[in-house]
N, C-alpha and C. Protein backbone atom coordinates (compact mmCIF):
# COMPACT_ATOMS: atom_id res chain seq x y z
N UNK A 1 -3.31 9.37 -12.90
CA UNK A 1 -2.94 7.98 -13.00
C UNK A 1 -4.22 7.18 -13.13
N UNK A 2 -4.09 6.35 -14.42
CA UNK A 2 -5.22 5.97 -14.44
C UNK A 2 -5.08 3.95 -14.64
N UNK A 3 -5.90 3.18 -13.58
CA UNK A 3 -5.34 2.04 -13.33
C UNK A 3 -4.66 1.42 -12.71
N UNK A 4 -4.23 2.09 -11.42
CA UNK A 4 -2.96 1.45 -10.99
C UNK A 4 -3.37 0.11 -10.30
N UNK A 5 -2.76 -0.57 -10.01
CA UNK A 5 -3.03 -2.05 -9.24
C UNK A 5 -2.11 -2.29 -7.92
N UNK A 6 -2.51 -2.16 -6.98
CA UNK A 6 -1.90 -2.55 -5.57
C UNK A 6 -1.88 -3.71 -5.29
N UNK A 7 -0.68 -4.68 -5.63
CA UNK A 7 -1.11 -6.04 -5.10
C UNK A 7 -0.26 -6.04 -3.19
N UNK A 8 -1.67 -7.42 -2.57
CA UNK A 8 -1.40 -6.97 -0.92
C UNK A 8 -1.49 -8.56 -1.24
N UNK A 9 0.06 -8.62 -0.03
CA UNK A 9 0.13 -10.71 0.38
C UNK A 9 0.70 -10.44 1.20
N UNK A 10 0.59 -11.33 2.59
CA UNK A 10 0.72 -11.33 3.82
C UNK A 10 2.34 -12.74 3.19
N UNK A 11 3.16 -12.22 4.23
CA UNK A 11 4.67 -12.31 3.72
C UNK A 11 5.01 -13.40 4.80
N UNK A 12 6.06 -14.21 5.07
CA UNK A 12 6.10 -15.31 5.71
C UNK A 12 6.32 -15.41 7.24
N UNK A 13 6.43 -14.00 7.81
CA UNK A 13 6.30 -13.60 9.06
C UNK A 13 4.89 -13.28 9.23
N UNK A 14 3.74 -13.31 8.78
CA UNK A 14 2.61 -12.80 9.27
C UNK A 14 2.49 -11.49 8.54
N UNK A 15 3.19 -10.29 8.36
CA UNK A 15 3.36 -9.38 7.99
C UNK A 15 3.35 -9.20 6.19
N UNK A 16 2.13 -7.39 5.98
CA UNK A 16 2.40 -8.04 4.53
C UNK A 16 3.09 -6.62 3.85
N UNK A 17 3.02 -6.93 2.60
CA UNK A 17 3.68 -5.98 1.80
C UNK A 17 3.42 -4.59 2.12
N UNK A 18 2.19 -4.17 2.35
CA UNK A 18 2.11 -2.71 2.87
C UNK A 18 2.56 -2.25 3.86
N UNK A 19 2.55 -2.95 5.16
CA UNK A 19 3.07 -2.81 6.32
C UNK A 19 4.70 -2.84 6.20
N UNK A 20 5.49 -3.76 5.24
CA UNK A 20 6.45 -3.57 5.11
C UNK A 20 6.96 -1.99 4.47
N UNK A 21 5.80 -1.62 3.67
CA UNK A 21 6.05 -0.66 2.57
C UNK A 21 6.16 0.65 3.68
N UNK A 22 5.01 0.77 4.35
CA UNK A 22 5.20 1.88 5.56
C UNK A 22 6.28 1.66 6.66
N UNK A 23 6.85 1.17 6.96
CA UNK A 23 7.83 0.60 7.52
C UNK A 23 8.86 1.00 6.93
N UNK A 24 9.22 1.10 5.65
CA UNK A 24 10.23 1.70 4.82
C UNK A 24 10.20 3.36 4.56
N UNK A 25 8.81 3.40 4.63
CA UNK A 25 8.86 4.63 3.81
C UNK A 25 9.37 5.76 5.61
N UNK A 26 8.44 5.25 6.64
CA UNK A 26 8.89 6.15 8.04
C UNK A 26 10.37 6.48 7.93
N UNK A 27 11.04 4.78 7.90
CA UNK A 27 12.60 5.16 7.93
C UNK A 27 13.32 5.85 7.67
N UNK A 28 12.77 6.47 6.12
CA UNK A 28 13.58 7.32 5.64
C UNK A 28 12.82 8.64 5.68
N UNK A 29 12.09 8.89 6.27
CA UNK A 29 11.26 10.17 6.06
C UNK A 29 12.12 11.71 6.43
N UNK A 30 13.11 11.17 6.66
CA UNK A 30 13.82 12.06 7.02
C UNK A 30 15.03 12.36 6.19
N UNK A 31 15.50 11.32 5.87
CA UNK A 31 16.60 12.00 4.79
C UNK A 31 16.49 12.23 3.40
N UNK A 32 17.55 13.19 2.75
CA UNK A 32 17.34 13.71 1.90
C UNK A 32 18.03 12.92 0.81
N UNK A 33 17.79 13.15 -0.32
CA UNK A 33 18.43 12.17 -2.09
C UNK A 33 20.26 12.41 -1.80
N UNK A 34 20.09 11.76 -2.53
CA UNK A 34 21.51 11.87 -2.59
C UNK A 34 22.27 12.94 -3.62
N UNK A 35 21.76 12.99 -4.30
CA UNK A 35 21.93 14.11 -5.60
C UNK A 35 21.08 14.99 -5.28
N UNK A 36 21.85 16.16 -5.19
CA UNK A 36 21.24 17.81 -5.45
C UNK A 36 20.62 18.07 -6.73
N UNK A 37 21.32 17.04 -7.75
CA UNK A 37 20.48 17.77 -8.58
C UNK A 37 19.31 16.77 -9.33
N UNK A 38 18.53 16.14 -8.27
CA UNK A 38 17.62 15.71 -8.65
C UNK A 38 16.11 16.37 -9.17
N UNK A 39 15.50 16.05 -10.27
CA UNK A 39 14.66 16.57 -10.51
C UNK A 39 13.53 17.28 -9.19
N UNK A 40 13.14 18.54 -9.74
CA UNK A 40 12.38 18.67 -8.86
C UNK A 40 10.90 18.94 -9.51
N UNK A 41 9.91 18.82 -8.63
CA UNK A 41 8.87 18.62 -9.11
C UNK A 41 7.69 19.69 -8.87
N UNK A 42 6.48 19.85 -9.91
CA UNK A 42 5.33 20.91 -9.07
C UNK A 42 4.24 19.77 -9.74
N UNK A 43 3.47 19.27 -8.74
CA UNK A 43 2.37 19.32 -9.37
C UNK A 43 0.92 19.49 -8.76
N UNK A 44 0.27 19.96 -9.84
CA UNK A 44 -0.97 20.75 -8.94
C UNK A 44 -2.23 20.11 -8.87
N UNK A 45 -2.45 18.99 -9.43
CA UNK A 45 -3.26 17.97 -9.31
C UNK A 45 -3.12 17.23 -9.73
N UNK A 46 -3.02 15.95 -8.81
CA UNK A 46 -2.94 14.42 -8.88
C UNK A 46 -3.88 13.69 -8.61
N UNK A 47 -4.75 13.12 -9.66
CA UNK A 47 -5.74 11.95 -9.62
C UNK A 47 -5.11 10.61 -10.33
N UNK A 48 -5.70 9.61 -8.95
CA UNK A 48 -5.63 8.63 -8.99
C UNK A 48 -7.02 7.52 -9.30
N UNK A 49 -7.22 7.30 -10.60
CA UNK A 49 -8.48 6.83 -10.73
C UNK A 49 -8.65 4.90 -11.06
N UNK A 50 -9.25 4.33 -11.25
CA UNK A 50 -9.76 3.03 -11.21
C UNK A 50 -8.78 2.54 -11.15
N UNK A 51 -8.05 2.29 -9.61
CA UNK A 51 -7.39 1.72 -9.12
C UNK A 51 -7.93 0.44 -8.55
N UNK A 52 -7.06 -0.58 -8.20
CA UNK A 52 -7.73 -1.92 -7.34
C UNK A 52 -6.29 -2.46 -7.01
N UNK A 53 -7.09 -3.03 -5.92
CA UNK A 53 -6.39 -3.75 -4.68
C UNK A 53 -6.13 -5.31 -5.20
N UNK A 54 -5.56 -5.81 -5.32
CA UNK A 54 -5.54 -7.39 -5.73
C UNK A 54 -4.93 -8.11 -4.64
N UNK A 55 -5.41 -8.84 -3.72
CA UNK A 55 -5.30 -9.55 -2.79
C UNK A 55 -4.36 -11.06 -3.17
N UNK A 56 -3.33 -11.17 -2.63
CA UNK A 56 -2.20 -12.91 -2.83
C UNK A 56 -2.46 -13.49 -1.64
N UNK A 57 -3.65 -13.84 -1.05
CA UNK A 57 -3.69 -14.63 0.27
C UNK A 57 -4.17 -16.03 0.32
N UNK A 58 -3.68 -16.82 1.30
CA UNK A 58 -3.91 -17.96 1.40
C UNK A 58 -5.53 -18.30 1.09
N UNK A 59 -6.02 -19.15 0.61
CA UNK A 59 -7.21 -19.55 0.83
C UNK A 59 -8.05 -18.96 -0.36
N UNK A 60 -7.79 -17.84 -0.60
CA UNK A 60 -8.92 -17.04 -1.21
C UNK A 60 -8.20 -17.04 -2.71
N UNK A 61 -6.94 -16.73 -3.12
CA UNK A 61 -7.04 -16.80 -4.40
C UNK A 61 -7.12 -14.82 -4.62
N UNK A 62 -7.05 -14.53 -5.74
CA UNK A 62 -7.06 -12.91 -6.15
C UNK A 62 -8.60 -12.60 -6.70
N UNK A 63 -9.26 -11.88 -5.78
CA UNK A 63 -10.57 -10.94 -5.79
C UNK A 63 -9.76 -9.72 -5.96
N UNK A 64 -10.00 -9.13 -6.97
CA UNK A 64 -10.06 -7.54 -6.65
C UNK A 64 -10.84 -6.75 -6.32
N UNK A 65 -10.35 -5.76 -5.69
CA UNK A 65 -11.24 -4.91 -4.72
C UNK A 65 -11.12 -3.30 -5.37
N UNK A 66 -11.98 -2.61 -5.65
CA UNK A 66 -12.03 -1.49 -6.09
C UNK A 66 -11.27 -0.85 -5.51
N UNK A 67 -10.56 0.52 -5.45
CA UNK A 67 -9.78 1.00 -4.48
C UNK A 67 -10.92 2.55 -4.85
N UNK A 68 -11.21 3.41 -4.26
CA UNK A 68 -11.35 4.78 -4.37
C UNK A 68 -10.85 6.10 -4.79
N UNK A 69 -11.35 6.60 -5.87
CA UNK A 69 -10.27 7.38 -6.46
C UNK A 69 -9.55 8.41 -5.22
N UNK A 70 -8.47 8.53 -5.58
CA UNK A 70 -8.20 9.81 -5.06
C UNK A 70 -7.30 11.08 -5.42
N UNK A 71 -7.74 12.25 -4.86
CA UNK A 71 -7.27 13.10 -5.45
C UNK A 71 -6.40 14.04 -4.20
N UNK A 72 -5.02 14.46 -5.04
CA UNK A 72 -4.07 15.22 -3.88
C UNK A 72 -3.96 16.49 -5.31
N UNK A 73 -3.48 17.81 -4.13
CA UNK A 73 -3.04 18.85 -4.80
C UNK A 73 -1.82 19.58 -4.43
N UNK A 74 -1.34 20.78 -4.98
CA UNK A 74 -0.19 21.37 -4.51
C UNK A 74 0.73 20.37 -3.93
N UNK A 75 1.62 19.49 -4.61
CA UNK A 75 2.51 18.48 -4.05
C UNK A 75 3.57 19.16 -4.85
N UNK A 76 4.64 19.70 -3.76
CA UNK A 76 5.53 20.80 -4.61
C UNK A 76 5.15 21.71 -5.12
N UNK A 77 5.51 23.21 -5.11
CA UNK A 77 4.88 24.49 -5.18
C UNK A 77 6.16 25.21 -6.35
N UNK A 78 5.97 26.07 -6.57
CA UNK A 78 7.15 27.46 -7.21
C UNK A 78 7.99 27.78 -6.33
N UNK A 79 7.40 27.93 -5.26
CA UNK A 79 8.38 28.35 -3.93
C UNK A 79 9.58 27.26 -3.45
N UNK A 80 8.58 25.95 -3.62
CA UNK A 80 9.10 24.62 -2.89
C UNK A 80 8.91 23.69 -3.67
N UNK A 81 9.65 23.42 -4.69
CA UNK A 81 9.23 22.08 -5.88
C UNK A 81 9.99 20.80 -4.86
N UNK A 82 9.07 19.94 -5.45
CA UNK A 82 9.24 18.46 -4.46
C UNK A 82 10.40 17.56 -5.30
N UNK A 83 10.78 16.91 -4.48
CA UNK A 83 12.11 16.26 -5.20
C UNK A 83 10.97 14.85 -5.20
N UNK A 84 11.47 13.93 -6.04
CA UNK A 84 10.90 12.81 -5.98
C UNK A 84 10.37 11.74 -4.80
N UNK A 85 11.22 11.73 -3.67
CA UNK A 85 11.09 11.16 -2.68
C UNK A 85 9.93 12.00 -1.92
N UNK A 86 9.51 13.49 -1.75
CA UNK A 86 8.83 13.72 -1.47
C UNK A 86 7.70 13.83 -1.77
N UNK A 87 7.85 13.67 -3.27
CA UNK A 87 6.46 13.20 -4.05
C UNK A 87 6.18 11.36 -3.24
N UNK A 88 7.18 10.86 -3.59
CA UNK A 88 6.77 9.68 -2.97
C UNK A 88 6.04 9.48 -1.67
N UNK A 89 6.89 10.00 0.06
CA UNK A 89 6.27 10.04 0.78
C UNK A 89 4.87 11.14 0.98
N UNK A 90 4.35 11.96 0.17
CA UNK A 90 2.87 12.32 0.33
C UNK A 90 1.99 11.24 -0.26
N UNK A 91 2.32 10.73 -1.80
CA UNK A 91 1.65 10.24 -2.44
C UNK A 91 1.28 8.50 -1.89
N UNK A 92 2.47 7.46 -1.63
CA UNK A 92 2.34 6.28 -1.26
C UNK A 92 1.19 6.19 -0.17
N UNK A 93 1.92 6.85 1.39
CA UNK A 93 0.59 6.65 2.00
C UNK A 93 -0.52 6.48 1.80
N UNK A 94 -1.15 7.62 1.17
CA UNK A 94 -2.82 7.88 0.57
C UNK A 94 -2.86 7.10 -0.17
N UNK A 95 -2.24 6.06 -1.04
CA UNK A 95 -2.68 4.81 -1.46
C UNK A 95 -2.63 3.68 -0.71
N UNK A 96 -1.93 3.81 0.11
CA UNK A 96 -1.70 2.73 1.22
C UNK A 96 -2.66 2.49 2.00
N UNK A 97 -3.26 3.94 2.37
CA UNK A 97 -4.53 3.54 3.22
C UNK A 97 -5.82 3.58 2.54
N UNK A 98 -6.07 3.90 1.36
CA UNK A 98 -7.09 3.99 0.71
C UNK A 98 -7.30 2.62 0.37
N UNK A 99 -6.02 1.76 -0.09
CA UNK A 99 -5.78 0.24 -0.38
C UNK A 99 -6.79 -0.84 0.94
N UNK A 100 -5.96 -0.12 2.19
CA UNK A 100 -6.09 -1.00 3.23
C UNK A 100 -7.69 -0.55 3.63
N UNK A 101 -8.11 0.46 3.56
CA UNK A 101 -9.67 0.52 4.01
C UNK A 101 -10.81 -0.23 2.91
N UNK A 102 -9.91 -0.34 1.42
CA UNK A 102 -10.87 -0.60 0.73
C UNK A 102 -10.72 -2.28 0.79
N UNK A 103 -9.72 -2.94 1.61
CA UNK A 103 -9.96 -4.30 1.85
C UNK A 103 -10.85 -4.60 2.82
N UNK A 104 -10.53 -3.53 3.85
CA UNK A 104 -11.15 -4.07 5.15
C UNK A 104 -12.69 -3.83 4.63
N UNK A 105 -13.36 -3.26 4.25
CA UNK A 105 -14.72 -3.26 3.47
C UNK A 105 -15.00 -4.28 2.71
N UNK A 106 -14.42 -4.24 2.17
CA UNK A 106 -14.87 -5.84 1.13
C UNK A 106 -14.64 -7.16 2.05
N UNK A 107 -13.84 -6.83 3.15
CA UNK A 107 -14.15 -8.25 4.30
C UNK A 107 -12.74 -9.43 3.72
N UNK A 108 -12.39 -8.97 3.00
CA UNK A 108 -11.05 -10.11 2.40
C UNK A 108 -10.31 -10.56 3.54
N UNK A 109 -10.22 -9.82 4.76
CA UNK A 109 -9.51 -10.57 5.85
C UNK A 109 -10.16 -11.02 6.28
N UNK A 110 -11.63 -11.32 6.48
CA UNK A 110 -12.32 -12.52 7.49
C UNK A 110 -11.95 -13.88 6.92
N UNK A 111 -11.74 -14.23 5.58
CA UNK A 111 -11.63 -15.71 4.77
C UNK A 111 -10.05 -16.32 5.46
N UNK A 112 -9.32 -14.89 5.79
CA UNK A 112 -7.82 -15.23 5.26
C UNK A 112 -7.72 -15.61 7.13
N UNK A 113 -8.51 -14.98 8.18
CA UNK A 113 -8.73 -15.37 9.94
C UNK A 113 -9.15 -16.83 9.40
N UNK A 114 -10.00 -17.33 8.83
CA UNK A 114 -10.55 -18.55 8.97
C UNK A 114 -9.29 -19.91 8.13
N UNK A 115 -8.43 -19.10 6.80
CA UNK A 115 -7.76 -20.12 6.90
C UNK A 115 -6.60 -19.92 7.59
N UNK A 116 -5.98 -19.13 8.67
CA UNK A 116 -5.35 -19.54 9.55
C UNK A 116 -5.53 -19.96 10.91
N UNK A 117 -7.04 -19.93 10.70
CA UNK A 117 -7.34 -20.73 12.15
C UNK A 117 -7.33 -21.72 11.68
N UNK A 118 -7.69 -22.39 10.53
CA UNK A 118 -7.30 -23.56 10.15
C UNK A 118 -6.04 -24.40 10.02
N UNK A 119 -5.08 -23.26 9.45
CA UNK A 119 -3.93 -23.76 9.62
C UNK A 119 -3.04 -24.18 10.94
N UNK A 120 -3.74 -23.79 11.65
CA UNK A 120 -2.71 -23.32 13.63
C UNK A 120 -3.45 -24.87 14.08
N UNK A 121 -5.06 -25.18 13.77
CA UNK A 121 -5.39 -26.21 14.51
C UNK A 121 -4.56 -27.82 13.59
N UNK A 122 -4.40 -27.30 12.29
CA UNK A 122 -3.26 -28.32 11.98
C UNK A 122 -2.61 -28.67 11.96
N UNK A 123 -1.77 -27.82 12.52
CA UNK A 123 -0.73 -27.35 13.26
C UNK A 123 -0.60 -28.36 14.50
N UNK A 124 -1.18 -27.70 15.33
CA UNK A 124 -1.24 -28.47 16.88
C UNK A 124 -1.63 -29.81 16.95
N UNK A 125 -2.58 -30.24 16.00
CA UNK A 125 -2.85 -31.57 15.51
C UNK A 125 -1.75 -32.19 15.24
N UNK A 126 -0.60 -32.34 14.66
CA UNK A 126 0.44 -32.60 14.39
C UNK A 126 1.23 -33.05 15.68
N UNK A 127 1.25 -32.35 16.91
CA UNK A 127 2.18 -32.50 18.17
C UNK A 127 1.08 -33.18 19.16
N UNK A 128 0.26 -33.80 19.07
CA UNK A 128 -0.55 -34.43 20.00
C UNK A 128 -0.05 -35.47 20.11
């Protein structure tokens, strides 16, 4: 995969799209497709290359952030071909966190602490 784009925005509870996304994906980690006869899958190497993170947060506007390639193998075997969902839950994570470390490096959440400390003291300003 070459290019993919992760966009990350903190959602109107505080909470953002990835956290929602892992949140979904636990839920179901356990059950199976609904159709038996869903494709099944082998594949023996998966690279993920010049990927980026694109940030929707208050204040800052969209910086993209490089993400790190990465590479997974044996996802579904001859023995054990992966149905789609299980391609999904190996594969999402490892972008999920590759996403989220490659923000926290580039520092994109210190701008987004400062405009909600901004926002909370305008906040309280308001009820004085």
């Amino acid at each position: 995969m070459d290019g993919m784009t992760v966009t990350y925005y903190i959602g109107g509870k505080g909470g953002t799209n990835i956290d929602a996304l892992r949140s979904n994906m636990k839920s179901t980690s356990g059950k199976s497709e609904a159709s038996a006869e869903a494709p099944k899958l082998i594949i023996k190497k998966l690279r993920i290359i010049n990927a980026k993170l694109v940030p929707h947060l208050p204040g800052i506007g969209e910086q993209p952030v490089a993400i790190p390639s990465i590479t997974m193998t044996d996802i579904g075997t001859k023995d054990k071909p992966a149905t789609a969902a299980e391609v999904a839950r190996q594969v999402v994570p490892r972008v999920m966190n590759a996403a989220t470390n490659a923000a926290t490096k580039a520092s994109i959440m210190k701008p987004v602490g400062k405009v909600l400390d901004g926002a909370e003291g305008a906040i309280k300003g308001l009820f004085k």
